[in-house]
N, C-alpha and C. Protein backbone atom coordinates (compact mmCIF):
# COMPACT_ATOMS: atom_id res chain seq x y z
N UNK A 1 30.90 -44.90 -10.66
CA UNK A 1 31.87 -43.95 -10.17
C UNK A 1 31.75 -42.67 -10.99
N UNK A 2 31.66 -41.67 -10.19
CA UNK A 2 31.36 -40.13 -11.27
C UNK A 2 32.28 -39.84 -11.84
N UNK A 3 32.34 -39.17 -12.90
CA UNK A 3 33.88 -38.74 -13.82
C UNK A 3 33.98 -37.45 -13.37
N UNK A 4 35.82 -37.94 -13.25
CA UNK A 4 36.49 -36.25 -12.52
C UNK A 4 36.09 -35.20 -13.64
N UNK A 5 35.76 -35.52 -15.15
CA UNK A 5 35.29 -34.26 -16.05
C UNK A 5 34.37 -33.51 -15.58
N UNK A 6 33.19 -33.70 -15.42
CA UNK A 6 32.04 -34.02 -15.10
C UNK A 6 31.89 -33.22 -13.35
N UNK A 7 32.58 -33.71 -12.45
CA UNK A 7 32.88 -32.97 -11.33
C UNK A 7 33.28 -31.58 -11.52
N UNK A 8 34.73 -31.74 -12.23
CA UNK A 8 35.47 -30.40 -12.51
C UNK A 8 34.36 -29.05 -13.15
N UNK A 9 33.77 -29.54 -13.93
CA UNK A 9 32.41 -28.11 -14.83
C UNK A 9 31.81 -27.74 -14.05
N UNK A 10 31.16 -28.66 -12.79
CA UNK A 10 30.33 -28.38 -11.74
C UNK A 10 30.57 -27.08 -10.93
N UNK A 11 31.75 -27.70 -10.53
CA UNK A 11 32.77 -26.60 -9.49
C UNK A 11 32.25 -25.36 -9.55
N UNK A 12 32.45 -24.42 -10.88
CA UNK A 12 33.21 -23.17 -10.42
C UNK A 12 31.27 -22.82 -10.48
N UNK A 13 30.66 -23.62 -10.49
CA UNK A 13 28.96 -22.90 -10.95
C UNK A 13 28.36 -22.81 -9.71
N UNK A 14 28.71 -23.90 -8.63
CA UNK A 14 28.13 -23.78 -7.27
C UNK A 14 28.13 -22.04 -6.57
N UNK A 15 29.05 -21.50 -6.58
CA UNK A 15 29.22 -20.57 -6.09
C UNK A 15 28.37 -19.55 -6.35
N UNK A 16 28.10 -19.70 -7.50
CA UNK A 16 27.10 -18.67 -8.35
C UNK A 16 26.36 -18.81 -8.09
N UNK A 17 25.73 -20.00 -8.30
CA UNK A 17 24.31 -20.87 -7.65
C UNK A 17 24.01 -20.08 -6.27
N UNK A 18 24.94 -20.25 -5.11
CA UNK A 18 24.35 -19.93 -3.93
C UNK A 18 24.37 -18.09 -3.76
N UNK A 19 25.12 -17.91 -4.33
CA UNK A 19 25.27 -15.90 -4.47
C UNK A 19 23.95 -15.91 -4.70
N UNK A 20 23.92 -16.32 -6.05
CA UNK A 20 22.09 -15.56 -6.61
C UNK A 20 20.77 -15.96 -5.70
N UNK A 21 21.17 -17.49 -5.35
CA UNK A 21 20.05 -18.26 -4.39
C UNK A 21 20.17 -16.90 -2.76
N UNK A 22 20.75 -16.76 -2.36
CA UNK A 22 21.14 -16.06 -1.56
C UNK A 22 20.32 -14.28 -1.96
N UNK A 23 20.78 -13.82 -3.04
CA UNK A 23 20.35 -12.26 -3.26
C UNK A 23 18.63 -12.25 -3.53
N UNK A 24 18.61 -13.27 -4.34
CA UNK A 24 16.77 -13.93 -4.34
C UNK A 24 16.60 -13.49 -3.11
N UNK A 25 16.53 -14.62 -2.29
CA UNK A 25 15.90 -14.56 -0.86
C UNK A 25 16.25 -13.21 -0.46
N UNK A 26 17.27 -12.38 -0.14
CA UNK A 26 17.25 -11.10 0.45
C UNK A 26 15.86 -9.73 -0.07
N UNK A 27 16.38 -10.33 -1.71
CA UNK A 27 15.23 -9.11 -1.90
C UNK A 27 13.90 -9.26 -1.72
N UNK A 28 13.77 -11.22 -1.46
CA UNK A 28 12.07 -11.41 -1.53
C UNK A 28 11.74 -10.91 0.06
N UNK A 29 12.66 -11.12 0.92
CA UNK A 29 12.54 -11.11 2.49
C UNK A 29 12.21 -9.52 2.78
N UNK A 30 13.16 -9.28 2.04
CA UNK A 30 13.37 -7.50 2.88
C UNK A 30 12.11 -6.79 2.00
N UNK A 31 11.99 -6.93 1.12
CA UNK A 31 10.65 -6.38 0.12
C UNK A 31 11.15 -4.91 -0.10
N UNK A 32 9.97 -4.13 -0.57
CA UNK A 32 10.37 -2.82 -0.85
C UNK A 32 10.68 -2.16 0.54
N UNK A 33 11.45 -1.24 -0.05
CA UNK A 33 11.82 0.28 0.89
C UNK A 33 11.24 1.41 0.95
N UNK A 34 10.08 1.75 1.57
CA UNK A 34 9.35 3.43 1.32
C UNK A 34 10.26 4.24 1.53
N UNK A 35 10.15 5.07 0.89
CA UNK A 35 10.46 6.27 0.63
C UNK A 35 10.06 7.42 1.76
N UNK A 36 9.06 6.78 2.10
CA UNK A 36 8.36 7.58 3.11
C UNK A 36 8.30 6.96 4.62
N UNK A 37 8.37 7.90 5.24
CA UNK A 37 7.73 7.00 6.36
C UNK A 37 6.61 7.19 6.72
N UNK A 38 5.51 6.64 7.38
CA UNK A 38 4.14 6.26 7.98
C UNK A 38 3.69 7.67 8.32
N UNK A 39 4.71 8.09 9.15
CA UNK A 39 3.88 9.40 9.57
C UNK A 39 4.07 10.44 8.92
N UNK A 40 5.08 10.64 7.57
CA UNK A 40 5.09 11.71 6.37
C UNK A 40 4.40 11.42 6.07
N UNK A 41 3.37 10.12 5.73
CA UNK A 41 2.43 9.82 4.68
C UNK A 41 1.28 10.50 5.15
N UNK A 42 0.90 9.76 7.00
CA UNK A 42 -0.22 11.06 7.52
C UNK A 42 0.02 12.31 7.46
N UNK A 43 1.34 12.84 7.18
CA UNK A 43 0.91 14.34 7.79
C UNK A 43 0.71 14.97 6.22
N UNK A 44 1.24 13.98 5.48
CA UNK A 44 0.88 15.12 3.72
C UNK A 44 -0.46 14.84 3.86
N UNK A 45 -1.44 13.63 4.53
CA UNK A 45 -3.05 13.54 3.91
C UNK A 45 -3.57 14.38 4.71
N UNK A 46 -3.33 14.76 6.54
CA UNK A 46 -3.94 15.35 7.45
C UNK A 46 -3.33 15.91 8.00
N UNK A 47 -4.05 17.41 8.43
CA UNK A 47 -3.56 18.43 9.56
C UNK A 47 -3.47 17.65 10.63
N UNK A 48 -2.85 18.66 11.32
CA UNK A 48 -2.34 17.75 12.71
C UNK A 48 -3.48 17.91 13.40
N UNK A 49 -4.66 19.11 13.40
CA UNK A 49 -5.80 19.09 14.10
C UNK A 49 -6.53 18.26 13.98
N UNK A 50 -6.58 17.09 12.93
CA UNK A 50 -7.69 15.93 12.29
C UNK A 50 -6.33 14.63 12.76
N UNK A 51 -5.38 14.64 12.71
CA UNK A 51 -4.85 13.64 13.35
C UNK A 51 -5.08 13.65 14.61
N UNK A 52 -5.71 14.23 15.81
CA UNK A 52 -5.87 14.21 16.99
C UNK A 52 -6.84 14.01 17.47
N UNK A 53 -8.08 14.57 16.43
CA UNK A 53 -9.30 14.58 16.68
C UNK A 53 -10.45 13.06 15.67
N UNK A 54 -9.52 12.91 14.58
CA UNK A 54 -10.45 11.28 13.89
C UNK A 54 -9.71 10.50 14.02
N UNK A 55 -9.93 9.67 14.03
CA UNK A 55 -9.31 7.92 13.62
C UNK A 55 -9.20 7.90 12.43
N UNK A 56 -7.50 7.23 12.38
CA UNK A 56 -7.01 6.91 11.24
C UNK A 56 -6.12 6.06 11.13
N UNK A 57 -5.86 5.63 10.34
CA UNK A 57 -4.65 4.62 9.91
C UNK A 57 -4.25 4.56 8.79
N UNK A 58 -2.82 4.07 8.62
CA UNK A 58 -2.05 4.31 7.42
C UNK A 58 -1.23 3.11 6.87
N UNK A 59 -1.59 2.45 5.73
CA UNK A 59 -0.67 1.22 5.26
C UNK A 59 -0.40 1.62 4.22
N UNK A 60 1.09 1.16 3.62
CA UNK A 60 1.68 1.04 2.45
C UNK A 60 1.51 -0.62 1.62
N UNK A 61 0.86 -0.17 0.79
CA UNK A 61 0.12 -1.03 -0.58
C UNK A 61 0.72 -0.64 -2.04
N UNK A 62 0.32 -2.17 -2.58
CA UNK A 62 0.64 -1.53 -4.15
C UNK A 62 -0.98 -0.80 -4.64
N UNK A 63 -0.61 -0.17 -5.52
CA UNK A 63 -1.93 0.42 -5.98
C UNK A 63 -2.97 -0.71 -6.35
N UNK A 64 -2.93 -1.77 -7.20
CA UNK A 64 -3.25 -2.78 -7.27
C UNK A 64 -3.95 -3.90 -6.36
N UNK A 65 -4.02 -3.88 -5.37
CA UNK A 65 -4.08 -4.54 -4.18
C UNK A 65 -4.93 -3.53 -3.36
N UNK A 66 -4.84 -1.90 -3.55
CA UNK A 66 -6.64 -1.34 -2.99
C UNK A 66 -7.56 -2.03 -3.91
N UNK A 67 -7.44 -1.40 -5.46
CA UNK A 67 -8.59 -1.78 -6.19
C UNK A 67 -8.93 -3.13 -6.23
N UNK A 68 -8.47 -4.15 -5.85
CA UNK A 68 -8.64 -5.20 -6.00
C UNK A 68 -9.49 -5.40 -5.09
N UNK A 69 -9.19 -5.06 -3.45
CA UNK A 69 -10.05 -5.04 -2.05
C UNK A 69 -10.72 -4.32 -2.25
N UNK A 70 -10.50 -2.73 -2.60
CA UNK A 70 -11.87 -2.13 -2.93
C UNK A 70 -12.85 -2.52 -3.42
N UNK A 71 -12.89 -3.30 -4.83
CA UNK A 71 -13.69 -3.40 -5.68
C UNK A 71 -14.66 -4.93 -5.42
N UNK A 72 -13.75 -5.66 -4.52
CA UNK A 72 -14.20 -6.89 -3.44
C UNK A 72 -15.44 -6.54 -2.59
N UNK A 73 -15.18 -5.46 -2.20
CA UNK A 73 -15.86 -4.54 -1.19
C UNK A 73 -17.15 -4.03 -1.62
N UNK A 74 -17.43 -3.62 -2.69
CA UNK A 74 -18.44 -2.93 -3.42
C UNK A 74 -18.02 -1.52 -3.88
N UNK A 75 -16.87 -1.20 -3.43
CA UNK A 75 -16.55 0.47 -3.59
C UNK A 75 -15.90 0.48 -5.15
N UNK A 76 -16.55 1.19 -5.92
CA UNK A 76 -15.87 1.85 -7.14
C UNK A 76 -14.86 2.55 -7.06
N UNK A 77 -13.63 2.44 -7.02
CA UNK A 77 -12.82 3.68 -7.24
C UNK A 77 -12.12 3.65 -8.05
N UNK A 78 -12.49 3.52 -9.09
CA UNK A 78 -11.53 2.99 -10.83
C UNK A 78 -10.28 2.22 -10.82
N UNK A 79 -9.90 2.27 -11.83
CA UNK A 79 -8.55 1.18 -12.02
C UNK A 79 -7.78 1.95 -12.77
N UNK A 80 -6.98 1.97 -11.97
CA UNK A 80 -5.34 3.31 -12.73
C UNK A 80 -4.62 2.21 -14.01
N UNK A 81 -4.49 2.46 -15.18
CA UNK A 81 -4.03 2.01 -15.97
C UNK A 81 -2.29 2.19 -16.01
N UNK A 82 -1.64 3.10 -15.19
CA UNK A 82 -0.45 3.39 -15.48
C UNK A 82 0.03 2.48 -14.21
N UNK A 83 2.02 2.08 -14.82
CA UNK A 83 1.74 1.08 -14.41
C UNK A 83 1.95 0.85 -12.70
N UNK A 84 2.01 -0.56 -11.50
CA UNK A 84 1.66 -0.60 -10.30
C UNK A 84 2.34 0.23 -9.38
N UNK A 85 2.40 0.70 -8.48
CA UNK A 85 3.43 1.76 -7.95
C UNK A 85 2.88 1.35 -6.28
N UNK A 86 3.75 2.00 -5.11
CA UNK A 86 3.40 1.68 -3.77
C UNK A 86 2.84 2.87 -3.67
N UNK A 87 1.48 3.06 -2.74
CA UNK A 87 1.24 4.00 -2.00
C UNK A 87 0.50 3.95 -0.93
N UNK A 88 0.27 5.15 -0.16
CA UNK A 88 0.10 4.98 1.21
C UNK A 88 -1.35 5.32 1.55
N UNK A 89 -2.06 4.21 2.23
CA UNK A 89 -3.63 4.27 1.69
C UNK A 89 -3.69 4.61 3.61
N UNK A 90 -4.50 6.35 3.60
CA UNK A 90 -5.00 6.46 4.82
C UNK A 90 -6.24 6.63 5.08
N UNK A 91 -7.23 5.71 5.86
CA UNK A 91 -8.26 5.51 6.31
C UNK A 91 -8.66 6.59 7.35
N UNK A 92 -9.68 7.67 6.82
CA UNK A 92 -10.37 8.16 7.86
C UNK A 92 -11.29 7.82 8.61
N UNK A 93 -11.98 8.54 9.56
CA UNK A 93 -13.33 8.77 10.13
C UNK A 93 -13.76 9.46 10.98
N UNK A 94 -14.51 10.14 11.54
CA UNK A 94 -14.72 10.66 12.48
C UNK A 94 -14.84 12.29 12.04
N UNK A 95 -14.27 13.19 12.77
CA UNK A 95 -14.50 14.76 12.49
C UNK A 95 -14.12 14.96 11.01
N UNK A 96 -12.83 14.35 10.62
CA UNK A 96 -12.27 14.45 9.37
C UNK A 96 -12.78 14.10 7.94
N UNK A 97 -14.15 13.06 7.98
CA UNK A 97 -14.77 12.16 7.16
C UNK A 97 -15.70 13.42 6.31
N UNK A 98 -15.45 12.91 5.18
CA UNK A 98 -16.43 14.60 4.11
C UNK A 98 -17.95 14.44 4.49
N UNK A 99 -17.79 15.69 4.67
CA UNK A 99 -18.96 16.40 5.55
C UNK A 99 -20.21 16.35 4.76
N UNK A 100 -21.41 16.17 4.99
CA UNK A 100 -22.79 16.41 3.80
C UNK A 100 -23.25 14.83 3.08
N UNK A 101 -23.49 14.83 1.87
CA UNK A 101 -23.86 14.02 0.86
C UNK A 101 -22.99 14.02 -0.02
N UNK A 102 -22.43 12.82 -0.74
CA UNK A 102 -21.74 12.50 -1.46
C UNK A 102 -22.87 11.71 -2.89
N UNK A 103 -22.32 13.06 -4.20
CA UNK A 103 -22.50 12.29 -4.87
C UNK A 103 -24.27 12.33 -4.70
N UNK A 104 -25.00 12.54 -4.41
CA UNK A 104 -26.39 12.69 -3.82
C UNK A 104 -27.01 11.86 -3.62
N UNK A 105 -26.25 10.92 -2.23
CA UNK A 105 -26.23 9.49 -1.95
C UNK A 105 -26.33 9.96 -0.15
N UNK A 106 -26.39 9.30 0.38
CA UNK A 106 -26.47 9.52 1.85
C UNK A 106 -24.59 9.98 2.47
N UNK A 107 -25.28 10.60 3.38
CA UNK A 107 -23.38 11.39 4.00
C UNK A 107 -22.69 10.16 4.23
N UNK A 108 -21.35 10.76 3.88
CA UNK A 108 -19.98 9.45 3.84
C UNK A 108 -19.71 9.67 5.28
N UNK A 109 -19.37 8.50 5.83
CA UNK A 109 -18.85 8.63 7.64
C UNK A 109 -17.72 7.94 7.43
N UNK A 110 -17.02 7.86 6.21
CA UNK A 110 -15.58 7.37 6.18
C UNK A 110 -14.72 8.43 4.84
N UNK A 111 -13.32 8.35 5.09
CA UNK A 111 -12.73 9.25 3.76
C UNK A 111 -11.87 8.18 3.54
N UNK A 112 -11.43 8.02 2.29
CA UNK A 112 -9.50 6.99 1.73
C UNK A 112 -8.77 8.20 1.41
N UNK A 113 -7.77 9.00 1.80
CA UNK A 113 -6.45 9.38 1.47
C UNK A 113 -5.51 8.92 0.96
N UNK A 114 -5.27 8.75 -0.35
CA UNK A 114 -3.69 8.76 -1.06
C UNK A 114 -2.08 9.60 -0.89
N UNK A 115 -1.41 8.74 -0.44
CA UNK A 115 -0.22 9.53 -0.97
C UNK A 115 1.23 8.20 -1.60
N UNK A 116 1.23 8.74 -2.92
CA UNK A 116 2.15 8.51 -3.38
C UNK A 116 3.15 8.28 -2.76
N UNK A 117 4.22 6.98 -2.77
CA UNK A 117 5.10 6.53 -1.53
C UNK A 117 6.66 7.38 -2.78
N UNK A 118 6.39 8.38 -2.71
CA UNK A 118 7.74 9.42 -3.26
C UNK A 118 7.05 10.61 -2.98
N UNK A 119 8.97 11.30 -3.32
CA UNK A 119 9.16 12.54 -2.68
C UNK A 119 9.02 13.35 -3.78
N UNK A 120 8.51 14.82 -3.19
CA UNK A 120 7.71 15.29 -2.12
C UNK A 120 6.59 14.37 -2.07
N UNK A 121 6.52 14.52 -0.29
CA UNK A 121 5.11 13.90 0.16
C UNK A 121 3.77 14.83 0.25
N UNK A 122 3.14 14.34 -0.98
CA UNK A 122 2.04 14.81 -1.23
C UNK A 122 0.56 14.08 -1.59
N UNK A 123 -0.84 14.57 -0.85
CA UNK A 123 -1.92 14.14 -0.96
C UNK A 123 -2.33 13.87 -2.67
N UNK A 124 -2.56 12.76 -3.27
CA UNK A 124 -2.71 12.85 -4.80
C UNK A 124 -4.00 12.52 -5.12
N UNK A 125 -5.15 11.50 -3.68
CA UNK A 125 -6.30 10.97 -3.94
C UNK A 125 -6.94 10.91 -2.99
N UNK A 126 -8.15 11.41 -2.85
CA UNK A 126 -9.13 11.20 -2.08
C UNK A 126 -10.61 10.95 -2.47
N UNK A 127 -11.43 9.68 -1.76
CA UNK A 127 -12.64 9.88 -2.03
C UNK A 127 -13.29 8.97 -0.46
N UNK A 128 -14.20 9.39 -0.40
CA UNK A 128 -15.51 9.08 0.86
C UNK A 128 -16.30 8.38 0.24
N UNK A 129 -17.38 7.43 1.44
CA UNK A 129 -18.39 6.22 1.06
C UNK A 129 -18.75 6.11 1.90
N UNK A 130 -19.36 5.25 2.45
CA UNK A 130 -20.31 4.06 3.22
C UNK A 130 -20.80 4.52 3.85
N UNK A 131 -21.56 3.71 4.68
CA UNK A 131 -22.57 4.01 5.81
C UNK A 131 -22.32 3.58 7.01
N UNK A 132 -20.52 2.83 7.18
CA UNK A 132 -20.28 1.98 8.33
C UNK A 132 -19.28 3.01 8.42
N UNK A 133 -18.85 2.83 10.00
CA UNK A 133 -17.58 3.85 10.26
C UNK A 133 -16.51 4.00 9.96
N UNK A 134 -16.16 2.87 9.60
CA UNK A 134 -14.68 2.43 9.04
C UNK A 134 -14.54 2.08 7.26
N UNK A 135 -13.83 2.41 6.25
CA UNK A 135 -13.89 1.41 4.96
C UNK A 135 -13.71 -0.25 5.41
N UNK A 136 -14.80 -0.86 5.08
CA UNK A 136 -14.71 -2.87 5.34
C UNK A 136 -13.46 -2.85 4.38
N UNK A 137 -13.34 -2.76 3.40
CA UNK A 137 -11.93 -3.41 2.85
C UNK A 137 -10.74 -3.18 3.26
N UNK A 138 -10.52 -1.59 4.28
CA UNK A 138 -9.22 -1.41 4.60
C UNK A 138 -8.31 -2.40 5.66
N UNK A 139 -9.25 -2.98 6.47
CA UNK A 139 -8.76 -4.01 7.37
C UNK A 139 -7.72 -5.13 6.83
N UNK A 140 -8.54 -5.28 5.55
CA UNK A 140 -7.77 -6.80 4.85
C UNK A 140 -6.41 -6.11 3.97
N UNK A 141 -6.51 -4.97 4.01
CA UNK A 141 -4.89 -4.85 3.06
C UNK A 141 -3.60 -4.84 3.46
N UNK A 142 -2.84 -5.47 3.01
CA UNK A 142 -2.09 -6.18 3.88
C UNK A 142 -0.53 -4.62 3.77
N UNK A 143 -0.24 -4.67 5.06
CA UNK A 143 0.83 -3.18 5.34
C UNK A 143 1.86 -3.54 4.77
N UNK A 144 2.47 -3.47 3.74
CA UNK A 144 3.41 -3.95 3.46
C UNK A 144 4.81 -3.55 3.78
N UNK A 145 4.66 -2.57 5.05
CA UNK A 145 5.57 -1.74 5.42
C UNK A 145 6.50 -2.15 7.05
């Protein structure tokens, strides 16, 4: 038979228990909040004349999670030491993709656009690569938006 002591301590802790069990799950569910939305993020990386005219797309990532796919990928694009932050990784190609030789390597037919997921929305990173039309790693990063 359980002791009413023993019951009674229990009591007032349940409640707490399910509040926090409860705020857990909300914040793991709902995840972060941009700051930005999708299409502030394109329009700080691209004119509206290159949004009409290349293919592009735009996901919100931790910084952490390009270089990781990037670097999966074969693409160098260093490792930011400061610490993880969200930003908004936009995939070019087409008219918009840097023009010439990169680097004095064969012409890039793809660009990556950065923008920092805070305000002001502004372009902070860009670099071009490959020889396929699209970046291969941008497919797998997951939108977290």
């Amino acid at each position: 038979m359980p002791s009413a002591l023993r019951s009674d301590r229990l009591r007032p802790w349940v409640p707490v228990a399910i509040t926090t069990l409860v705020v857990l799950l909300l914040v793991g569910l709902l995840g972060h909040h941009p700051q930005l939305l999708r299409q502030e993020a394109i329009d700080a990386a691209l004119g509206k004349q290159a949004q009409q005219t290349a293919h592009h797309a735009a996901k919100l990532v931790r910084e952490s999670d390009l270089e990781r796919a990037a670097s999966r990928s074969g693409e160098n694009i260093g490792h930011d030491t400061s610490p993880d932050h969200f930003i908004w990784v936009i995939a070019v190609s087409g008219d918009y993709a840097i023009p010439g030789e990169y680097m004095g390597g064969p012409p890039a037919t793809w660009t990556i656009l950065i923008v920092n997921d805070q305000r002001p929305a502004q372009l902070s990173a860009t670099w071009g690569g490959g020889q396929d039309d699209w970046p291969q790693f941008f497919d797998g990063l997951v939108d977290l938006n």
